[in-house]
Protein backbone atom coordinates (compact mmCIF):
# COMPACT_ATOMS: atom_id res chain seq x y z
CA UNK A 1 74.73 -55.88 200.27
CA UNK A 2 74.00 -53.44 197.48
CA UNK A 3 70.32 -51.49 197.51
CA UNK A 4 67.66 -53.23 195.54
CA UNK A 5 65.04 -51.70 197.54
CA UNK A 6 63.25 -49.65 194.58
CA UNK A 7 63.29 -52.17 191.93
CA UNK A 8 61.64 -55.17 194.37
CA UNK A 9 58.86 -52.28 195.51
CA UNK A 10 57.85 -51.36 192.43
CA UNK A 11 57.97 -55.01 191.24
CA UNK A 12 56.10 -56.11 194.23
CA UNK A 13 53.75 -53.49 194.32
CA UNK A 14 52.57 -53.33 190.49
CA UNK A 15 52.09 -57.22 190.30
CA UNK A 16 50.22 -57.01 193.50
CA UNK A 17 47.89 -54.83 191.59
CA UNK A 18 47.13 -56.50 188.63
CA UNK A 19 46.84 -59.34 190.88
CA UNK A 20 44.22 -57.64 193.39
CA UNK A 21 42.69 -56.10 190.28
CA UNK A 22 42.12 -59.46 188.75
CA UNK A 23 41.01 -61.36 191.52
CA UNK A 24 38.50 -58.51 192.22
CA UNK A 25 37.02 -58.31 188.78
CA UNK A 26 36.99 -61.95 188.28
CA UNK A 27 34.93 -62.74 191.08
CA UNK A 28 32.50 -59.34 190.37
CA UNK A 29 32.09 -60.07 186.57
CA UNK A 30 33.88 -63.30 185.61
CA UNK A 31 32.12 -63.04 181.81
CA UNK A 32 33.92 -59.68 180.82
CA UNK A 33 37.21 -60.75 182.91
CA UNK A 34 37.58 -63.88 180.57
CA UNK A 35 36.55 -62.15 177.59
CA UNK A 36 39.54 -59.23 178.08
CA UNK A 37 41.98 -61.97 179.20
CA UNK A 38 41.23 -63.63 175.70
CA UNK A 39 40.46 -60.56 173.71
CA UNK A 40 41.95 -61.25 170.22
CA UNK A 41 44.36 -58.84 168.98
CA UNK A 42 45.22 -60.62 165.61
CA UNK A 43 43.76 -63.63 164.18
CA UNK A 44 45.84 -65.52 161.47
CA UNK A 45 48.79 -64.11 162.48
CA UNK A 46 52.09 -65.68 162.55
CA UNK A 47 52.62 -65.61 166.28
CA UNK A 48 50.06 -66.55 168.93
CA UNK A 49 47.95 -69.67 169.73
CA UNK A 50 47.88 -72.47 167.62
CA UNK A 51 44.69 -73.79 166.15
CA UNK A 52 43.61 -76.41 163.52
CA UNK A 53 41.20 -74.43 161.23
CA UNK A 54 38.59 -77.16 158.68
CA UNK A 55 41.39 -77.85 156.45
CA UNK A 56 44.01 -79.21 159.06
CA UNK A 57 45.75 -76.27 158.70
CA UNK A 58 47.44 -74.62 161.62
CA UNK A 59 46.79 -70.95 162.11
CA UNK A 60 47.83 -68.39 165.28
CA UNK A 61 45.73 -66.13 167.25
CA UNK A 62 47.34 -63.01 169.26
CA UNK A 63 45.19 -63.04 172.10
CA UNK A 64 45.91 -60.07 175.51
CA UNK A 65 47.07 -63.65 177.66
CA UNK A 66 49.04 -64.73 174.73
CA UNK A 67 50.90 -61.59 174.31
CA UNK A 68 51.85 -60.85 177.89
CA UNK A 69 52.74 -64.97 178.93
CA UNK A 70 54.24 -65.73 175.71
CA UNK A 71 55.94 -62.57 174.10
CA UNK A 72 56.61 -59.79 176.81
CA UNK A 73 56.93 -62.33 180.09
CA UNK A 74 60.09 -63.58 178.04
CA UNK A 75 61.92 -60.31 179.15
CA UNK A 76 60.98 -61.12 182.77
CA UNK A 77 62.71 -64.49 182.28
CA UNK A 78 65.93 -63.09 180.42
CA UNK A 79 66.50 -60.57 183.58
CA UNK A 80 66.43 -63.98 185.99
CA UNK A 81 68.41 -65.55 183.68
CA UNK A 82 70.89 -62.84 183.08
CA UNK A 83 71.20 -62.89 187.10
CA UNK A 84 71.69 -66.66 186.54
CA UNK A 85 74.69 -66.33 184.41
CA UNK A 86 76.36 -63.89 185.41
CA UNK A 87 76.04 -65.67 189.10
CA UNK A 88 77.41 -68.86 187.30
CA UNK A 89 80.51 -67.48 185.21
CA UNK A 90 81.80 -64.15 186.63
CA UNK A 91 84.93 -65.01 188.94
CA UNK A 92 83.37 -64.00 191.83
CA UNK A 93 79.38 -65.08 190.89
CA UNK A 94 77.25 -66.32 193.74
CA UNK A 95 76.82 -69.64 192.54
CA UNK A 96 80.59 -70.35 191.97
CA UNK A 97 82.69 -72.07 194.03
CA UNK A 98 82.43 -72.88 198.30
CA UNK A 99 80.22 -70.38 199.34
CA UNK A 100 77.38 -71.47 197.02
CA UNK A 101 76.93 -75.23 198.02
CA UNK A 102 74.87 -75.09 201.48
CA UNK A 103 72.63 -72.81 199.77
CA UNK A 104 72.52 -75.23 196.31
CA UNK A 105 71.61 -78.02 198.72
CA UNK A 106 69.15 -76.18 200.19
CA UNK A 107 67.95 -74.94 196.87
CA UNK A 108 67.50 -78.81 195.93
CA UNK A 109 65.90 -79.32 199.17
CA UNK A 110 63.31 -76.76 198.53
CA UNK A 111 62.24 -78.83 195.77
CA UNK A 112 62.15 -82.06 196.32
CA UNK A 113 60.24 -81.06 199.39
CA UNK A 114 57.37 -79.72 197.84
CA UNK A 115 57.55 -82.42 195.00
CA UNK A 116 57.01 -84.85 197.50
CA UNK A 117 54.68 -83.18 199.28
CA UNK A 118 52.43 -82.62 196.28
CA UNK A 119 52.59 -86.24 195.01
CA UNK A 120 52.47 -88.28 198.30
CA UNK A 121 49.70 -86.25 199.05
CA UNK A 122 47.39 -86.70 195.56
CA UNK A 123 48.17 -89.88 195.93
CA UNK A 124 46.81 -90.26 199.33
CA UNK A 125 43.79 -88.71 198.03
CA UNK A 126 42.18 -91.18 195.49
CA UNK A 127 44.03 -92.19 191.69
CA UNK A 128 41.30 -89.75 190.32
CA UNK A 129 42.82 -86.45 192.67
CA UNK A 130 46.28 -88.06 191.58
CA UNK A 131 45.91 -88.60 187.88
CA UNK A 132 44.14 -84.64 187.90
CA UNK A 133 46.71 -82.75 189.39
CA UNK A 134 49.99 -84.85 189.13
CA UNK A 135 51.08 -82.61 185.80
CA UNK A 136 51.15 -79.60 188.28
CA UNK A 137 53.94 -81.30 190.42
CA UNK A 138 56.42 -78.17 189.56
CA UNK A 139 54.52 -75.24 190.58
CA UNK A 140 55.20 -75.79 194.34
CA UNK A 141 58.66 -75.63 193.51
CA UNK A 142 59.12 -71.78 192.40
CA UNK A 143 60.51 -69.42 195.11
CA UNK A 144 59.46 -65.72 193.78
CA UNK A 145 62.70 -63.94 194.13
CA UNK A 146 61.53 -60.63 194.47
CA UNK A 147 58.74 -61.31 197.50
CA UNK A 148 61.00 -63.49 199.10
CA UNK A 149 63.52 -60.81 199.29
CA UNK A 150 60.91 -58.03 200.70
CA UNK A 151 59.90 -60.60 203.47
CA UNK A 152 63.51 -61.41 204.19
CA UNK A 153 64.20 -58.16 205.00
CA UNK A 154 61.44 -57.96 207.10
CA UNK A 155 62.66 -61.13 209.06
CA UNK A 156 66.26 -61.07 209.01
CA UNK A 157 66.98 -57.43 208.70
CA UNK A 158 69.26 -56.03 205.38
CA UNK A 159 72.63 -57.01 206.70
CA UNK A 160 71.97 -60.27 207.81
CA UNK A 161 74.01 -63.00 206.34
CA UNK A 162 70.60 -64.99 205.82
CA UNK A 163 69.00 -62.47 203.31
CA UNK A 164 72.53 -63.25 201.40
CA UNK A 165 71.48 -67.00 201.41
CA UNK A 166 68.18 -66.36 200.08
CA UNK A 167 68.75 -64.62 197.56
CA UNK A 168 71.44 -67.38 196.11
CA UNK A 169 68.93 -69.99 196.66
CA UNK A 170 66.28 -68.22 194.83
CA UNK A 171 68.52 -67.52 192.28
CA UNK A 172 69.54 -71.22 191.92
CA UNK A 173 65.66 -72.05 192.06
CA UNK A 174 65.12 -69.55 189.31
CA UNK A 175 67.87 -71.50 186.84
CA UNK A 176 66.17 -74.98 187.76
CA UNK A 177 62.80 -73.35 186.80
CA UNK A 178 63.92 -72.36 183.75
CA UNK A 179 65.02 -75.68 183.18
CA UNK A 180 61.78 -77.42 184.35
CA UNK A 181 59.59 -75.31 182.26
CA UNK A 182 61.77 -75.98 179.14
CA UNK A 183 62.16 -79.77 179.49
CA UNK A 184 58.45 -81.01 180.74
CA UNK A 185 56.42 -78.12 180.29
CA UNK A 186 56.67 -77.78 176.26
CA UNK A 187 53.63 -75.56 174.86
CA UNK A 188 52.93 -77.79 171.97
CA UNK A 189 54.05 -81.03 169.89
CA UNK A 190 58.06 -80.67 170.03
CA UNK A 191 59.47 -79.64 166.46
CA UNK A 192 63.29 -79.43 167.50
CA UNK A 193 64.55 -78.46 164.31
CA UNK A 194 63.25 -74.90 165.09
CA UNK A 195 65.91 -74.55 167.50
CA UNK A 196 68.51 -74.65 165.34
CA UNK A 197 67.14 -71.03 164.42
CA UNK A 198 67.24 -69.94 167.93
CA UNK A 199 71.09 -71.19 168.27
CA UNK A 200 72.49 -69.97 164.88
CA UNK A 201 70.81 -66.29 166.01
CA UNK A 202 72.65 -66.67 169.10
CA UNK A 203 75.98 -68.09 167.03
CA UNK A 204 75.87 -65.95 164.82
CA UNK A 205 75.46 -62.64 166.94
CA UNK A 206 78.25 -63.05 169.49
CA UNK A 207 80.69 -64.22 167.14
CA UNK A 208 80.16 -61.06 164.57
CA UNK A 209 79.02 -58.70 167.55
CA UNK A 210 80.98 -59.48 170.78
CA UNK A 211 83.75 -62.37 170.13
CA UNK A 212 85.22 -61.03 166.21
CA UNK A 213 85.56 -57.10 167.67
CA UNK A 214 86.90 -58.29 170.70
CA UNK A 215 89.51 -59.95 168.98
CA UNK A 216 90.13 -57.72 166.51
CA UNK A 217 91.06 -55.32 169.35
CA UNK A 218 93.68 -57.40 171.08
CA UNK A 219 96.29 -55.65 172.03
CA UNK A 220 94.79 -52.00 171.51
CA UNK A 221 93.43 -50.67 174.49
CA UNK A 222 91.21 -47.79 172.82
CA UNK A 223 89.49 -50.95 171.18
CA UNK A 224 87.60 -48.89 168.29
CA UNK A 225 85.73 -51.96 167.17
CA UNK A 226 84.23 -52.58 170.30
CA UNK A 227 83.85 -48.94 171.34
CA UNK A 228 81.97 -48.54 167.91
CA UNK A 229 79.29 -51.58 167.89
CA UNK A 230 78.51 -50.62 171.61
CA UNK A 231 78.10 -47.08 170.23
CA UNK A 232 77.04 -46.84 166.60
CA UNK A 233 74.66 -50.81 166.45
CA UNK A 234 74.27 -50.91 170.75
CA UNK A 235 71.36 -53.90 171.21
CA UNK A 236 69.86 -53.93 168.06
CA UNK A 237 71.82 -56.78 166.67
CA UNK A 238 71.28 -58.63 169.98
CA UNK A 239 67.19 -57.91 170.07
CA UNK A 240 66.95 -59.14 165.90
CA UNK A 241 68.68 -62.13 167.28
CA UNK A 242 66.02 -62.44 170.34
CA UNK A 243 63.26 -62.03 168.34
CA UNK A 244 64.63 -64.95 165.85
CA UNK A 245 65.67 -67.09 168.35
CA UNK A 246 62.19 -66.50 170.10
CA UNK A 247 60.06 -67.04 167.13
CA UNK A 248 62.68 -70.71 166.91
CA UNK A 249 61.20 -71.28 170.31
CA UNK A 250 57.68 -70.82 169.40
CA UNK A 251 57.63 -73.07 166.65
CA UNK A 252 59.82 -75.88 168.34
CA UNK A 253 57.08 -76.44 170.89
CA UNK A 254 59.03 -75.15 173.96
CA UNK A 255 57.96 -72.19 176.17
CA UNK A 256 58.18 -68.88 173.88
CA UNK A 257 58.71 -67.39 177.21
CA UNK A 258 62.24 -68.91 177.63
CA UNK A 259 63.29 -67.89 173.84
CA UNK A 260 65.44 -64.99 174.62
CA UNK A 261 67.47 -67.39 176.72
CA UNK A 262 70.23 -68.02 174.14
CA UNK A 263 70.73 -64.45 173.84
CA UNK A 264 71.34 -63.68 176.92
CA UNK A 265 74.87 -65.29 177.44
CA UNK A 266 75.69 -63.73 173.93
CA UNK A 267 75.90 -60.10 174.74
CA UNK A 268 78.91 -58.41 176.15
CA UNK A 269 78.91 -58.67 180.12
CA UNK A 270 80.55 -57.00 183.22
CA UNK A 271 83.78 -58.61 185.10
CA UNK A 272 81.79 -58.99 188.28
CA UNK A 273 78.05 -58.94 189.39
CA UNK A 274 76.29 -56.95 192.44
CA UNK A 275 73.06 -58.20 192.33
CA UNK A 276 69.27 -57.32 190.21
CA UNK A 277 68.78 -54.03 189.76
CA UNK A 278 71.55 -53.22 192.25
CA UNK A 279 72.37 -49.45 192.62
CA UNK A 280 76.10 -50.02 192.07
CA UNK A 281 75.62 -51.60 189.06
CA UNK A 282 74.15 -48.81 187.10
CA UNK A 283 78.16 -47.55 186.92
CA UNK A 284 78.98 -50.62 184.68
CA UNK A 285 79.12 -49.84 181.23
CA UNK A 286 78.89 -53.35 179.69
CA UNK A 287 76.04 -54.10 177.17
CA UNK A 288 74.39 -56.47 179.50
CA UNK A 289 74.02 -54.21 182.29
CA UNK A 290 73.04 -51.28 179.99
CA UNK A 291 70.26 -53.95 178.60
CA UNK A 292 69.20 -54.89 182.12
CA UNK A 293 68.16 -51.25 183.48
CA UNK A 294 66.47 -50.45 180.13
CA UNK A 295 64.45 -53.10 180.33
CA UNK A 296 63.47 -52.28 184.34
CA UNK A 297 60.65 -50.38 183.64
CA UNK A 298 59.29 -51.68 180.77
CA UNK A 299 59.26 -55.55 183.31
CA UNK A 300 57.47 -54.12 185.76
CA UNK A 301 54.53 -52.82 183.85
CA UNK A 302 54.56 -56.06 181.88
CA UNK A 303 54.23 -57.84 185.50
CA UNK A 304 51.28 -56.08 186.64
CA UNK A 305 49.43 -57.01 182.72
CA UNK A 306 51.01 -60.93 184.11
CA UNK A 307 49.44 -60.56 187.13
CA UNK A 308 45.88 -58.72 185.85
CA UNK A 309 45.68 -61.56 183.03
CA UNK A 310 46.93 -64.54 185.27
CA UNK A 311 45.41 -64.03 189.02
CA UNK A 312 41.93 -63.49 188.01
CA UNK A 313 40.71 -66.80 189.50
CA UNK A 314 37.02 -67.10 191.51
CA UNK A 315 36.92 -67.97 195.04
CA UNK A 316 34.74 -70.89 194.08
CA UNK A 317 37.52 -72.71 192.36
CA UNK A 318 39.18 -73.26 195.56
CA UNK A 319 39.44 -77.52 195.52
CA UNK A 320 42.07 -80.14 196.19
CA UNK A 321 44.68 -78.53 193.73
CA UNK A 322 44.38 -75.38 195.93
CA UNK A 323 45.72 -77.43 199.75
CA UNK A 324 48.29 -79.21 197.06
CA UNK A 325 49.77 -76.45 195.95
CA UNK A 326 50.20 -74.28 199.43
CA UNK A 327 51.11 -77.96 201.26
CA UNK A 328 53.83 -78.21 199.18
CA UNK A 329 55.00 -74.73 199.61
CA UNK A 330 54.24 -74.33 203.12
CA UNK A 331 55.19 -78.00 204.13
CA UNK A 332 57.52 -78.94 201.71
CA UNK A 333 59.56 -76.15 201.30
CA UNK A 334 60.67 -75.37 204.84
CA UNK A 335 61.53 -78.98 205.45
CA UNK A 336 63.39 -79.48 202.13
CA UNK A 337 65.66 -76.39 202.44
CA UNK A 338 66.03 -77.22 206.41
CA UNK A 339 66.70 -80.99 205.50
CA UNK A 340 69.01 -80.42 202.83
CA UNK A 341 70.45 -77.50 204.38
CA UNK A 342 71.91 -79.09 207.31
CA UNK A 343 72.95 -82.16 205.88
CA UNK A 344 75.14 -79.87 203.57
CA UNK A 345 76.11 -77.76 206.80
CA UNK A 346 77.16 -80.21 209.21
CA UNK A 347 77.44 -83.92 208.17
CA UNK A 348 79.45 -82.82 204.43
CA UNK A 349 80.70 -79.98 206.57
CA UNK A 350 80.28 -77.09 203.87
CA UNK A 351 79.46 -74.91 206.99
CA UNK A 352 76.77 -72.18 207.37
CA UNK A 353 77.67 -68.17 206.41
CA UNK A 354 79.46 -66.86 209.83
CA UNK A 355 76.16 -65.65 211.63
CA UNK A 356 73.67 -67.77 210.38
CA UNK A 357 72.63 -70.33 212.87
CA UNK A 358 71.08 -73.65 211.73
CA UNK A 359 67.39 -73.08 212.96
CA UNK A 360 67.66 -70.19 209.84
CA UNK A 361 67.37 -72.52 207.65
CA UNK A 362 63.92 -73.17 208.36
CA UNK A 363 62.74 -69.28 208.60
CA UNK A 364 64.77 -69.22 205.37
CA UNK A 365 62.50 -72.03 203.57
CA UNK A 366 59.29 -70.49 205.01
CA UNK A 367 60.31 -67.16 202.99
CA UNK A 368 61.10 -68.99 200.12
CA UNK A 369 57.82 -71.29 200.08
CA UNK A 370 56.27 -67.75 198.39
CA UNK A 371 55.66 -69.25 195.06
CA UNK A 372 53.59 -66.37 193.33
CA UNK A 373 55.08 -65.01 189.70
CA UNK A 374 56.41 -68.28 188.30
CA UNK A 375 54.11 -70.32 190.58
CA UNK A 376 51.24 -68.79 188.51
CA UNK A 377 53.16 -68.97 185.32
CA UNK A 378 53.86 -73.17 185.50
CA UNK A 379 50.21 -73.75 186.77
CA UNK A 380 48.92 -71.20 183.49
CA UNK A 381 51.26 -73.96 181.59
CA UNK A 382 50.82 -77.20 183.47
CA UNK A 383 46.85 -77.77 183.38
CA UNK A 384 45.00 -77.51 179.68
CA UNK A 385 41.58 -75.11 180.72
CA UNK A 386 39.48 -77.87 180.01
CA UNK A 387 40.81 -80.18 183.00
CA UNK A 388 38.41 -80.35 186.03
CA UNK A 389 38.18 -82.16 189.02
CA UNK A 390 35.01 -82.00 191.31
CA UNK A 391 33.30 -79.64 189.11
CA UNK A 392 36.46 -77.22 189.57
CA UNK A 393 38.35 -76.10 186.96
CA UNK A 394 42.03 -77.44 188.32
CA UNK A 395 44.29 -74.54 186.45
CA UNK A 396 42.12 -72.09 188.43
CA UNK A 397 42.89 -73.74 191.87
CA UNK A 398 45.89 -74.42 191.40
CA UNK A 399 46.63 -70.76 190.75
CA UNK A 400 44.36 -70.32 193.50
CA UNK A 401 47.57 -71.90 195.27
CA UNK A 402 49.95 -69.70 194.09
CA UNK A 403 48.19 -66.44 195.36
CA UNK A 404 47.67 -67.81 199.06
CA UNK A 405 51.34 -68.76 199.54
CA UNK A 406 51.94 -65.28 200.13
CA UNK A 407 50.63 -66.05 203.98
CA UNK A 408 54.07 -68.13 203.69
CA UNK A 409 55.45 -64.32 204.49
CA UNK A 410 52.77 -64.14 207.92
CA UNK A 411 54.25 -67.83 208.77
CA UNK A 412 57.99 -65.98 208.09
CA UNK A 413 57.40 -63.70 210.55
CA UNK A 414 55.84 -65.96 213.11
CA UNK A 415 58.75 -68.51 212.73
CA UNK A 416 61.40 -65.37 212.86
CA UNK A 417 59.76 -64.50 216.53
CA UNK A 418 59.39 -67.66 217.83
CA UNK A 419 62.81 -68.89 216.99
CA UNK A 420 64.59 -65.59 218.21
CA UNK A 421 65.88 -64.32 214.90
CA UNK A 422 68.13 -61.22 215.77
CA UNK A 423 67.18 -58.75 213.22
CA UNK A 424 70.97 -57.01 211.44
CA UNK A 425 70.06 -53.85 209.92
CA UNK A 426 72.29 -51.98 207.48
């Protein structure tokens, strides 16, 4: 297992901030919190919230929350999906092949758990809990991959085969969260014609950037095409195309966020993969690599502004959404990924990693049930401000939600003990 250590610290550490920050200052001054989290940068403006001005016309507004959720958060989502693909098409990715099916079982597990969870139990609560909250059914689902691998570590030790699993099944819950948020989370009325911007961008750049020099270059192994776009044009063809295909995204209704997805699979990748931010991999010299590590630090500032704009949610807003939210993730997702986990394991006999035991699998979905970053981002996306229930606002407690399921890493530990995890170290 290759050293992420320094990339998940800093991650962790600056979007705990922002996070303790906002939390801190919402519940001192909640007036001046919401007024910097909506602090208008630009009105009119061609990118930012839509709004119907006397004349039925639509104009934008750059607000602080806009810029961070909707512009700069889409670089956070282009590093999990650049994990994603290379995971899913390198010959020896993580999610290719044998090796990857207990832990996509237990990936599906760990969300039909807390789906189910969530819904059985609005439902048991009254039609008026249920027809509040059932639009937030995806937020339990999100395993954060970074805080998930910190308490991992903690339970299983670095060179157990478990920490291996996790990380595959958070990766595989990060590409079905992408997915989710594209499909039934759009940000407004659906113009789909604006994608075909977003996919002739991402046409368009590989075949004149990455495919056309490639094959020019057949046959010559100094390959001066190649060797001169990486050198001369680097990612500036690739970010002109990412900032087209994201402005398609924004004005076909779906997430903004997700827009630099196309891109991603454009650029010019690696032959194999060693992990996020992995030590080893800062010796690669392919495009997408090179693209990956300069965008490192620039993430993990934009993370703590995420969590400073996003976790600023008063005490008093804990409600119904709140318990629905951490049931599903502390219920739900142990007994999904445990579930699921064994039946691939032992009745479809895909088999376990060689020292992992069964009983894992639970500790395993514990760690996991820490929903935080994209937690917070579907319940930003899932509840319109306005929705209450009981006098409290549900976006807030559900994101309310989202911040306790990090005592899913105090459960972690307790279930670790208890069922006699033997800690491998190196």
């Amino acid at each position: 297992m290759y050293r992420v250590w320094n990339f998940v610290t800093n991650y962790s550490l600056l979007l705990i901030a922002g996070a303790l920050i906002a939390l801190v200052w919402a519940n001192i001054n909640p007036h001046s919190y919401h007024n910097f989290v909506e602090f208008v940068l630009i009105d009119d403006f061609f990118i930012g919230h839509p709004h119907l001005d006397e004349n039925g016309h639509v104009h934008r507004t750059l607000t602080m929350h806009y810029l961070f959720n909707d512009v700069l958060m889409a670089f956070f989502f282009a590093i999990a999906a650049k994990e994603v693909w290379e995971a899913v098409i390198l010959k020896n990715g993580a999610l290719r092949g044998r090796k990857a099916a207990t832990p996509l079982f237990a990936t599906l597990g760990g969300m039909l758990g807390p789906i189910t969870v969530y819904l059985g139990l609005a439902m048991f609560l009254g039609s008026d809990v249920f027809d509040a909250v059932s639009r937030g059914w995806a937020i339990p689902t999100a395993t954060d991959i970074a805080f998930s691998y910190l308490v991992g570590r903690i339970v299983f030790g670095a060179g157990h085969p478990a920490v291996r699993f996790l990380l595959l099944l958070a990766i595989a819950d990060d590409a079905a969260g992408l997915i989710i948020l594209a499909i039934f989370y759009p940000s407004s009325e659906l113009a789909m014609e604006w994608l075909l911007l977003s996919v002739g961008a991402a046409v368009a750049v590989y075949f004149f950037f990455n495919w056309l020099p490639r094959t020019l270059d057949r046959g010559n192994q100094d390959r001066p095409r190649s060797t001169w776009m990486r050198q001369k044009l680097s990612f500036w063809p690739y970010a002109v195309a990412g900032a087209l295909s994201w402005y398609g995204f924004q004005e076909s209704g779906l997430h903004p966020a997700l827009g630099l997805l196309p891109i991603v699979a454009t650029l010019p990748h690696a032959d194999r993969a060693f992990g996020i931010f992995s030590e080893a991999e800062q010796y690669l010299t392919d495009l997408l690599n090179h693209v990956e590590h300069l965008l490192k630090h620039p993430v993990e500032i934009i993370l703590f502004f995420f969590g400073l704009l996003n976790a600023g949610v008063e005490f008093s807003s804990i409600g119904s959404p709140t318990w629905l939210v951490l049931s599903g993730l502390l219920i739900g997702k142990p007994a999904g990924v445990l579930l699921f986990g064994w039946f691939a394991a032992h009745p479809l006999r895909l088999g376990l990693p060689t020292g992992m035991r069964t009983s894992d699998l639970f500790v395993i979905g514990c760690v996991s049930a820490i929903g935080f970053t994209v937690s917070l981002f579907i319940a930003s996306v899932a509840f319109d401000s306005s929705v209450t229930l009981e006098g409290i606002n549900v976006r807030d407690a559900a994101k309310m939600g989202a911040l306790l399921s990090f005592f899913a890493a105090i459960i972690s530990i307790i279930a670790g003990k208890l069922l006699r995890v033997e800690k491998q170290n190196g």
